[in-house]
C-alpha atoms as a PDB file:
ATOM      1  CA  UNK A   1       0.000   0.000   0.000  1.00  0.00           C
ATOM      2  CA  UNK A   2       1.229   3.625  -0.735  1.00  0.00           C
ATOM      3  CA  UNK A   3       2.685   5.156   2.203  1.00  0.00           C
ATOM      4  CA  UNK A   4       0.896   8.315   1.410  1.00  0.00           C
ATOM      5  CA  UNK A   5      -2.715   6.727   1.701  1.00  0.00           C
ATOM      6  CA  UNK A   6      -0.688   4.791   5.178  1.00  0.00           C
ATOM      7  CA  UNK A   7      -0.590   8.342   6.319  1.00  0.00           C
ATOM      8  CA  UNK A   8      -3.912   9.338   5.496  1.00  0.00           C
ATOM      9  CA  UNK A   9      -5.463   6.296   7.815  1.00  0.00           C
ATOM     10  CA  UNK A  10      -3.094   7.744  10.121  1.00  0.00           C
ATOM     11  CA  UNK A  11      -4.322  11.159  10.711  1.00  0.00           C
ATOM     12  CA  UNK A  12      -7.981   9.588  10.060  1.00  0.00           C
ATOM     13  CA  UNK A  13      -7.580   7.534  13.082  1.00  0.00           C
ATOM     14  CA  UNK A  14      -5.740  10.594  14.998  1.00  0.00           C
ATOM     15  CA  UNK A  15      -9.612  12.373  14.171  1.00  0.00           C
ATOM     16  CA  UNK A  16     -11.738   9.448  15.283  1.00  0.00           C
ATOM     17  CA  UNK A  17      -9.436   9.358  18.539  1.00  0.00           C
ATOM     18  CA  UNK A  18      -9.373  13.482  18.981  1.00  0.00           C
ATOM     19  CA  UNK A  19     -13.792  12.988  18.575  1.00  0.00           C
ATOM     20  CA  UNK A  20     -13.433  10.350  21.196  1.00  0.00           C
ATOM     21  CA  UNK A  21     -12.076  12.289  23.745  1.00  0.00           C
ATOM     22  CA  UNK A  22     -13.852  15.099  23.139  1.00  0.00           C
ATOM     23  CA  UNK A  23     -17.395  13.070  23.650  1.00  0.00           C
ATOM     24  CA  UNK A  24     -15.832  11.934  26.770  1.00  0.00           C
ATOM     25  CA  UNK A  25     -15.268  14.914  28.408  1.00  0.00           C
ATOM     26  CA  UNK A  26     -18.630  16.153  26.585  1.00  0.00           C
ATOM     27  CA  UNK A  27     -20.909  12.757  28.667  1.00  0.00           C
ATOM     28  CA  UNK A  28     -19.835  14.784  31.592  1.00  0.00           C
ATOM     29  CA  UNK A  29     -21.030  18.396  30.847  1.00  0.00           C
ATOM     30  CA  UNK A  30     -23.871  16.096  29.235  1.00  0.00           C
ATOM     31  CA  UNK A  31     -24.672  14.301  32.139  1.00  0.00           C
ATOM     32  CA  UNK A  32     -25.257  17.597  34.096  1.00  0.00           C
ATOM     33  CA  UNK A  33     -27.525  19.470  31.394  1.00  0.00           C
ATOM     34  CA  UNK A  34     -24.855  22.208  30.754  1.00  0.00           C
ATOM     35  CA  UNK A  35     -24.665  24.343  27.791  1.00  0.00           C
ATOM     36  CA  UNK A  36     -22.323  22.322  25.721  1.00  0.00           C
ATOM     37  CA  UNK A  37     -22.643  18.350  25.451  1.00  0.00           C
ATOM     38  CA  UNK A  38     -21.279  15.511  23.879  1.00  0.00           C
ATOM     39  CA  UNK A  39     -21.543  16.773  20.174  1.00  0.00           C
ATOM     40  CA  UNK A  40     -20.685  20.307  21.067  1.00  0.00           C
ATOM     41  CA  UNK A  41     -16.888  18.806  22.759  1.00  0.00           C
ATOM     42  CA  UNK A  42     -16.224  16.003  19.892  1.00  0.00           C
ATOM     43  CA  UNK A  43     -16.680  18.555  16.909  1.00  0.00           C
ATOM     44  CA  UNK A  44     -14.392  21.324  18.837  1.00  0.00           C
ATOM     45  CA  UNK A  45     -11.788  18.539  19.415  1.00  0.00           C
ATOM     46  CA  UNK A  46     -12.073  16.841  16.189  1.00  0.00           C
ATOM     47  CA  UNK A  47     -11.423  20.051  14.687  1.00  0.00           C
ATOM     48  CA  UNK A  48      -8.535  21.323  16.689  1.00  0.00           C
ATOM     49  CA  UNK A  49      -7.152  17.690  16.065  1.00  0.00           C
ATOM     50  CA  UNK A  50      -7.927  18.623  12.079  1.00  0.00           C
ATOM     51  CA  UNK A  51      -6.516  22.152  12.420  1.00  0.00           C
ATOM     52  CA  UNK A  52      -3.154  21.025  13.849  1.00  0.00           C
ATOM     53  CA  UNK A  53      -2.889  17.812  11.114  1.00  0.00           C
ATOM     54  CA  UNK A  54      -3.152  20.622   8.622  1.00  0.00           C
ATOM     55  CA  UNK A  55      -0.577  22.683   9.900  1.00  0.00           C
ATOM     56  CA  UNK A  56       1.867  20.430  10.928  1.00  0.00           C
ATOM     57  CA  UNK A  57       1.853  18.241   7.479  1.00  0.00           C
ATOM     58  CA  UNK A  58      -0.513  19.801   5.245  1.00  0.00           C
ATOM     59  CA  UNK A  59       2.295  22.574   3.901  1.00  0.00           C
ATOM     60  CA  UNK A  60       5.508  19.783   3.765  1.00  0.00           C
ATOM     61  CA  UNK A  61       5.777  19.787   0.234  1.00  0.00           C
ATOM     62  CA  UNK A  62       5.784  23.627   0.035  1.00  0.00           C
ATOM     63  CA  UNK A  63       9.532  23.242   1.861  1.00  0.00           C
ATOM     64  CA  UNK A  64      11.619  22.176  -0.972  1.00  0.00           C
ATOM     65  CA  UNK A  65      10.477  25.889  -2.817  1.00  0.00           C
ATOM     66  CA  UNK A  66      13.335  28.329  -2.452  1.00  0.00           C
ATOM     67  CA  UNK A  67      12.702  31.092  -0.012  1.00  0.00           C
ATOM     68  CA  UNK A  68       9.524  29.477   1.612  1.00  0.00           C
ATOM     69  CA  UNK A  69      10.117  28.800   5.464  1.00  0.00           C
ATOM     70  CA  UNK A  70       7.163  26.825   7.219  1.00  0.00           C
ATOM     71  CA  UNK A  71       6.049  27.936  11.006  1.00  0.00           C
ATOM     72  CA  UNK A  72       3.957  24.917  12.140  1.00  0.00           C
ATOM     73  CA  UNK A  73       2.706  26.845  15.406  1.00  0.00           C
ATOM     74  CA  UNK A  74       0.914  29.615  13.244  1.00  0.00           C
ATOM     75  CA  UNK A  75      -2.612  28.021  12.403  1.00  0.00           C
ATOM     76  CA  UNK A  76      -2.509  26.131  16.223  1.00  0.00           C
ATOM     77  CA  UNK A  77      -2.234  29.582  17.604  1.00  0.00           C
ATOM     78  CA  UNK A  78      -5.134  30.763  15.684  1.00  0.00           C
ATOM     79  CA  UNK A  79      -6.973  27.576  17.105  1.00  0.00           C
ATOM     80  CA  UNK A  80      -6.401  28.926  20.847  1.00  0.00           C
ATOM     81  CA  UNK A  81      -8.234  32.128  20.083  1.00  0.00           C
ATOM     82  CA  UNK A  82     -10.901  30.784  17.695  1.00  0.00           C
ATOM     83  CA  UNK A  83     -11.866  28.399  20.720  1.00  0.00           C
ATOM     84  CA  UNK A  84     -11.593  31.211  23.160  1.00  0.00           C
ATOM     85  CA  UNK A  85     -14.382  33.295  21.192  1.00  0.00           C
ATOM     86  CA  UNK A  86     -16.094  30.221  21.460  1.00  0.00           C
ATOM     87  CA  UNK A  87     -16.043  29.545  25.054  1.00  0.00           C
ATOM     88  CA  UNK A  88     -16.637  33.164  25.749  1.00  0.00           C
ATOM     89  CA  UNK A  89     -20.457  32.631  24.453  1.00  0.00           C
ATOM     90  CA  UNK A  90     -20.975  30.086  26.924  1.00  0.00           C
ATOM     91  CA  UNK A  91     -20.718  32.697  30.056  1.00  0.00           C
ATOM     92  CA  UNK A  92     -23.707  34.124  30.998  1.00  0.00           C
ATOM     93  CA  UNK A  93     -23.923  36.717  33.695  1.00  0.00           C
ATOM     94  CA  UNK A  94     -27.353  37.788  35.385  1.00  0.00           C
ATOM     95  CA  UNK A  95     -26.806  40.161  37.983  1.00  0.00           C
ATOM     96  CA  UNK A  96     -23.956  39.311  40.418  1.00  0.00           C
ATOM     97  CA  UNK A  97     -23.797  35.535  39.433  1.00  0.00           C
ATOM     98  CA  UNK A  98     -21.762  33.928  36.636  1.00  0.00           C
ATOM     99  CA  UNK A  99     -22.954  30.431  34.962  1.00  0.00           C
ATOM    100  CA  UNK A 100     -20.969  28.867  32.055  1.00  0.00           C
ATOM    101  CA  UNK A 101     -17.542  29.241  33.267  1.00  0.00           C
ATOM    102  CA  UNK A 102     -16.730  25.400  33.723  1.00  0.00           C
ATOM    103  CA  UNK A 103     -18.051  24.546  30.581  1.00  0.00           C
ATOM    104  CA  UNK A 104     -16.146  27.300  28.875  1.00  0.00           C
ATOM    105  CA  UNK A 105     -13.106  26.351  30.606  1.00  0.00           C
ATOM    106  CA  UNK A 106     -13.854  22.620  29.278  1.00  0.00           C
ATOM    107  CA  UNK A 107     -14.349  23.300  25.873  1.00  0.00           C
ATOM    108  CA  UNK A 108     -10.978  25.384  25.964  1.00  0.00           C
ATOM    109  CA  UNK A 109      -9.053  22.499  27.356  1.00  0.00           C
ATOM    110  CA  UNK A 110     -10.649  19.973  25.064  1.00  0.00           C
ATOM    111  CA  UNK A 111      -9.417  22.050  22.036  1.00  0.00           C
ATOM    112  CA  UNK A 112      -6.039  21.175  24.029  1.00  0.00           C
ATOM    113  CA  UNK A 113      -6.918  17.340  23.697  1.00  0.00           C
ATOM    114  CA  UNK A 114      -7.393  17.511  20.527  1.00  0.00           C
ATOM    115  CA  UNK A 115      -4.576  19.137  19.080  1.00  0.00           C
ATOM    116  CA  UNK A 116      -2.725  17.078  21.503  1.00  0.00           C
ATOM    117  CA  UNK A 117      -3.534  14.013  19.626  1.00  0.00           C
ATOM    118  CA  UNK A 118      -3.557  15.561  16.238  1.00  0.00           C
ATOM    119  CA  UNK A 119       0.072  16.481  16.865  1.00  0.00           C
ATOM    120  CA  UNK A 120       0.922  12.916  17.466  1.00  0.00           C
ATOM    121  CA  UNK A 121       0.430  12.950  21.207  1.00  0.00           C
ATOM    122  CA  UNK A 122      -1.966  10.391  21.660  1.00  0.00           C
ATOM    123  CA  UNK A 123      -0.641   9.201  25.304  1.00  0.00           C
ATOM    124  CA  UNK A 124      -1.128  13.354  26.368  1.00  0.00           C
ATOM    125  CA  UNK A 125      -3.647  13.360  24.735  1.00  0.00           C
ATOM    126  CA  UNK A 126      -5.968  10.088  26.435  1.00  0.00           C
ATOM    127  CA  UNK A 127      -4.353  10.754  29.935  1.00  0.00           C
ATOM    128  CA  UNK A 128      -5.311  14.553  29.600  1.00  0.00           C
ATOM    129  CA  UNK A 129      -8.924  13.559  28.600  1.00  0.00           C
ATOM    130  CA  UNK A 130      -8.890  10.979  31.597  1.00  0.00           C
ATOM    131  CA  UNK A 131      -7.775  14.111  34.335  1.00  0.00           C
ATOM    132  CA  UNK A 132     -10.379  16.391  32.982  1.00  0.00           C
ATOM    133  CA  UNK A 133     -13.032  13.959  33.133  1.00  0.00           C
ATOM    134  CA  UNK A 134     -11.788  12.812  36.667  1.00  0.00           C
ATOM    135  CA  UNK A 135     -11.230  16.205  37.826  1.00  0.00           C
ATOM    136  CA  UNK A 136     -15.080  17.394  36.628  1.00  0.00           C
ATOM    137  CA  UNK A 137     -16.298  14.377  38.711  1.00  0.00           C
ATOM    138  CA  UNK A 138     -14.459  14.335  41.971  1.00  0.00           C
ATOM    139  CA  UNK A 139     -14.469  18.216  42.461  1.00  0.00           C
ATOM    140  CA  UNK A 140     -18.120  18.282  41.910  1.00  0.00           C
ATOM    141  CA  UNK A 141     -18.948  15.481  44.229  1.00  0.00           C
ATOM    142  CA  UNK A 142     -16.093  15.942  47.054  1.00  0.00           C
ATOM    143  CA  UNK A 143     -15.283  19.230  47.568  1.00  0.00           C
ATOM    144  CA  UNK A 144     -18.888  21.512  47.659  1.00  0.00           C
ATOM    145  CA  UNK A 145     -16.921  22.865  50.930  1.00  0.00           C
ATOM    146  CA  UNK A 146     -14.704  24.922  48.165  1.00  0.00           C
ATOM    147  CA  UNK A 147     -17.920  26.066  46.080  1.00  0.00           C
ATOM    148  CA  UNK A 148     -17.995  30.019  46.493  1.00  0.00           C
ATOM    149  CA  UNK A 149     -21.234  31.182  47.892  1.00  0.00           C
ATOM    150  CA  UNK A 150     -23.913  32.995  45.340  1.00  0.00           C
ATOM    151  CA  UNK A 151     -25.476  35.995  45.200  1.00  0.00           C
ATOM    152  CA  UNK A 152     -28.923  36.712  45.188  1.00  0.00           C
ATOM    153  CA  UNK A 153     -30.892  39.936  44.694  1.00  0.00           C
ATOM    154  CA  UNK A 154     -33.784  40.693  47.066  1.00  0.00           C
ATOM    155  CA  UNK A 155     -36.369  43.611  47.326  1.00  0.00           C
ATOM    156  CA  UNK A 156     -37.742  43.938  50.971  1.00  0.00           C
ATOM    157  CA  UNK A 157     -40.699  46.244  52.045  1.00  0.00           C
ATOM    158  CA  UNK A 158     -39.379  46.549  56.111  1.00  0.00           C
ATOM    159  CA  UNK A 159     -41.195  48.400  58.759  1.00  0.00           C
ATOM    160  CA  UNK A 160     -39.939  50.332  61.732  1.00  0.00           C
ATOM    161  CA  UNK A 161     -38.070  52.410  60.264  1.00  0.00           C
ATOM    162  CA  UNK A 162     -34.190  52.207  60.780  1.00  0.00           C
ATOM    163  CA  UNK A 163     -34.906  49.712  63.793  1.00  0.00           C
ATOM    164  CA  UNK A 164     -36.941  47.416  61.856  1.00  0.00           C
ATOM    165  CA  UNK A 165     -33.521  47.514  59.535  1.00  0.00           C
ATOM    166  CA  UNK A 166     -30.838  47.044  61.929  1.00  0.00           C
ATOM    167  CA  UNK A 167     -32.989  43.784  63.278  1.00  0.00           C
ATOM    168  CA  UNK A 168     -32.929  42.233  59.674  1.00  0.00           C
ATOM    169  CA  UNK A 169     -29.944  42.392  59.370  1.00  0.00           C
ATOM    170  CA  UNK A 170     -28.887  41.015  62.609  1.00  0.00           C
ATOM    171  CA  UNK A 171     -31.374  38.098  62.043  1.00  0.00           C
ATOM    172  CA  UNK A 172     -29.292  37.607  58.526  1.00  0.00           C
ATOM    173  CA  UNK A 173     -26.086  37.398  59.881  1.00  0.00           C
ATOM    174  CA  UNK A 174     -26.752  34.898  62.543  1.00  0.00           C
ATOM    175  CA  UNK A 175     -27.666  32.244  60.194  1.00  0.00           C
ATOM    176  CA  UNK A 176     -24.300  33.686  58.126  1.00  0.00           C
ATOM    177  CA  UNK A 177     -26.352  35.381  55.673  1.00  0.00           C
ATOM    178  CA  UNK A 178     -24.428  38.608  54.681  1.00  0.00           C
ATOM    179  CA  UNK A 179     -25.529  41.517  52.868  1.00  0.00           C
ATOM    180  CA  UNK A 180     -22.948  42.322  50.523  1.00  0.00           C
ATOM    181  CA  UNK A 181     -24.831  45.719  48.597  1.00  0.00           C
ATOM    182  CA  UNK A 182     -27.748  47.026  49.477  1.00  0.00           C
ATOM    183  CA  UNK A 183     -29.818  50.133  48.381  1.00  0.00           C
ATOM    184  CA  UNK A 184     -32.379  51.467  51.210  1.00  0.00           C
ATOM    185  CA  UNK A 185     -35.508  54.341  50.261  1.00  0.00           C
ATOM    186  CA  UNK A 186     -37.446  55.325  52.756  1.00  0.00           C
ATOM    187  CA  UNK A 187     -41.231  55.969  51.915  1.00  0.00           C
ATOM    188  CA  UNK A 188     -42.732  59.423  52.361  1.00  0.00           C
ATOM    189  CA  UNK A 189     -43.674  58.831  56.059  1.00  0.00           C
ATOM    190  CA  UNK A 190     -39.993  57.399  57.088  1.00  0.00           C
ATOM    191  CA  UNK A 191     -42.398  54.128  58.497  1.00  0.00           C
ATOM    192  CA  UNK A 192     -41.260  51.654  55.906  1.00  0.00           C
ATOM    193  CA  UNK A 193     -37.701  51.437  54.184  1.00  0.00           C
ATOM    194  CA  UNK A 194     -37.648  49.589  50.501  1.00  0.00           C
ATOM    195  CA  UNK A 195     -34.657  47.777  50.212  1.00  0.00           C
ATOM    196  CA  UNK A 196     -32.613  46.462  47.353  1.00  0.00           C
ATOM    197  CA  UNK A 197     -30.048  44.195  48.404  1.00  0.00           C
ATOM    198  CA  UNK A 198     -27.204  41.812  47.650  1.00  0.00           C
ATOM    199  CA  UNK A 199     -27.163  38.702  49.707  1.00  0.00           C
ATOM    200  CA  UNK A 200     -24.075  36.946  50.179  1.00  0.00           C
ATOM    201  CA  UNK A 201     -25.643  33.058  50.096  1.00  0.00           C
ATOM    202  CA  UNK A 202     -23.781  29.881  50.918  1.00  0.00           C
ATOM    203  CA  UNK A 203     -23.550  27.140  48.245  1.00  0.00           C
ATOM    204  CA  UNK A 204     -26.208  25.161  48.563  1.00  0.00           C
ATOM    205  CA  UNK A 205     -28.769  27.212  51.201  1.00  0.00           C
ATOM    206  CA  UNK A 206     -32.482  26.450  50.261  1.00  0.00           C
ATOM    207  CA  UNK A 207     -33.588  29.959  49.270  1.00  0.00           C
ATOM    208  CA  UNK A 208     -37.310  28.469  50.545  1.00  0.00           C
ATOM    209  CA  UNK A 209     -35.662  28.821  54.005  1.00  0.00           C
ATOM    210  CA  UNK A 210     -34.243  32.650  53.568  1.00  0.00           C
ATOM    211  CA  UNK A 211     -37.951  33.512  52.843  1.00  0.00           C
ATOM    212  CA  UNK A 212     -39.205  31.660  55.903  1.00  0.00           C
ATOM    213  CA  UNK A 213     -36.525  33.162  57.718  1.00  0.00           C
ATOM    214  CA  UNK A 214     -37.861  36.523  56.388  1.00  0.00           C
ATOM    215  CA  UNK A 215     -41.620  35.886  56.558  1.00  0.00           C
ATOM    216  CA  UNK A 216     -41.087  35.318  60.171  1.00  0.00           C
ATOM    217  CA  UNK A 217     -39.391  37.985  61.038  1.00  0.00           C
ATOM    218  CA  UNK A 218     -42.238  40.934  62.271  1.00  0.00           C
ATOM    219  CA  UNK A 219     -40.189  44.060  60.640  1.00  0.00           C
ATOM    220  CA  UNK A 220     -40.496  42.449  56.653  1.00  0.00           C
ATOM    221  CA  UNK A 221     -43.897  43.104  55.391  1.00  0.00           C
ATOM    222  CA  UNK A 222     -42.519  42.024  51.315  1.00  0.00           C
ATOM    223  CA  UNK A 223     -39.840  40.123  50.303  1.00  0.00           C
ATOM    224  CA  UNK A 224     -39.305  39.476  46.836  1.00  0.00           C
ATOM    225  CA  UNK A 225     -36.029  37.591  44.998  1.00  0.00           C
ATOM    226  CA  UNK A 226     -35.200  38.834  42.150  1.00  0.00           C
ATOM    227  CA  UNK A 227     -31.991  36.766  40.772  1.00  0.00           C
END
């Protein structure tokens, strides 16, 4: 058989292995109903495996022309900050909390995977996909003590004037419940104080229980979350 077509079954299997790796890491994001998912992560690393084929061999037999100098790393560059637009679409941002930034960050380092492998590093390339995919699973699952709390938005109708105020927020910081911003308009008769405020929540607090929390207190006469 001609070495040439050898070659082309080469980088053809380099693809299918680049596509594999991507829909591994892609089951995970998947698996959790994210943004991007299985066919999202195989075509980004199936492509970045394609992109660096091309510029690695596609140009060889442009090298025996006098004058003409090849710079393998120039189209893999552009593949960086292609994939970068790309994950930046993925971030969404509503009010003070950020969603996306995982899966962007995934779909960045499976463009890695994939040019691993289409440059020939196959080993990097299957042990990288193995400690992303590991990483994604044992973070999530292990260490929720490292998850950075949220912030939600809430508008509160409170009575009593600046005492009815001070007593919120002294019920709100004994179950650790900071207020990081807050915006505070008294009505025309100084009686009852509309707040808008930031709430510093910890990961995984049952909002249902802030509004009970609120509800019971006798100052709050309207809460309302916003997000």
């Amino acid at each position: 058989m001609d070495l040439g077509l050898l070659q082309e079954f080469e980088f053809l299997g380099r693809l299918f292995l680049a596509g594999l790796c991507g829909a591994f890491i892609g089951y995970e994001r998947a698996n959790r109903r994210k943004e991007a998912g299985i066919r999202t992560h195989l075509v980004v690393s199936m492509g970045s495996a394609l992109f660096m084929i091309v510029s690695k061999y596609g140009f060889a037999d442009m090298l025996s022309l006098q004058g003409v100098a090849l710079d393998p790393s120039r189209i893999a560059a552009q593949i960086v900050t292609g994939v970068g637009f790309l994950g930046a679409g993925m971030i969404f941002v509503r009010g003070q909390n950020i969603s996306g930034l995982t899966t962007a960050a995934g779909i960045w380092a499976t463009a890695g995977i994939g040019m691993a492998v289409g440059s020939g590093l196959h080993l990097l390339g299957v042990l990288g996909t193995a400690l992303i995919f590991v990483i994604q699973i044992f973070l999530h699952k292990h260490f929720t003590w490292l998850r950075a709390p949220s912030m939600e938005r809430l508008c509160l109708h409170i009575g009593g004037g600046c005492t009815g105020l001070d007593a919120v927020r002294a019920a709100l910081r004994e179950r650790k419940l900071y207020v990081s911003t807050f915006k505070a308009v008294p009505d025309k008769e100084g009686k009852v104080i509309v707040v808008d405020a930031h709430i510093k929540v910890p990961y995984g607090y049952d909002l249902a229980d802030l509004l009970d929390l609120l509800k019971k207190d006798g100052h709050v006469l309207r809460v309302e979350i916003k997000g």
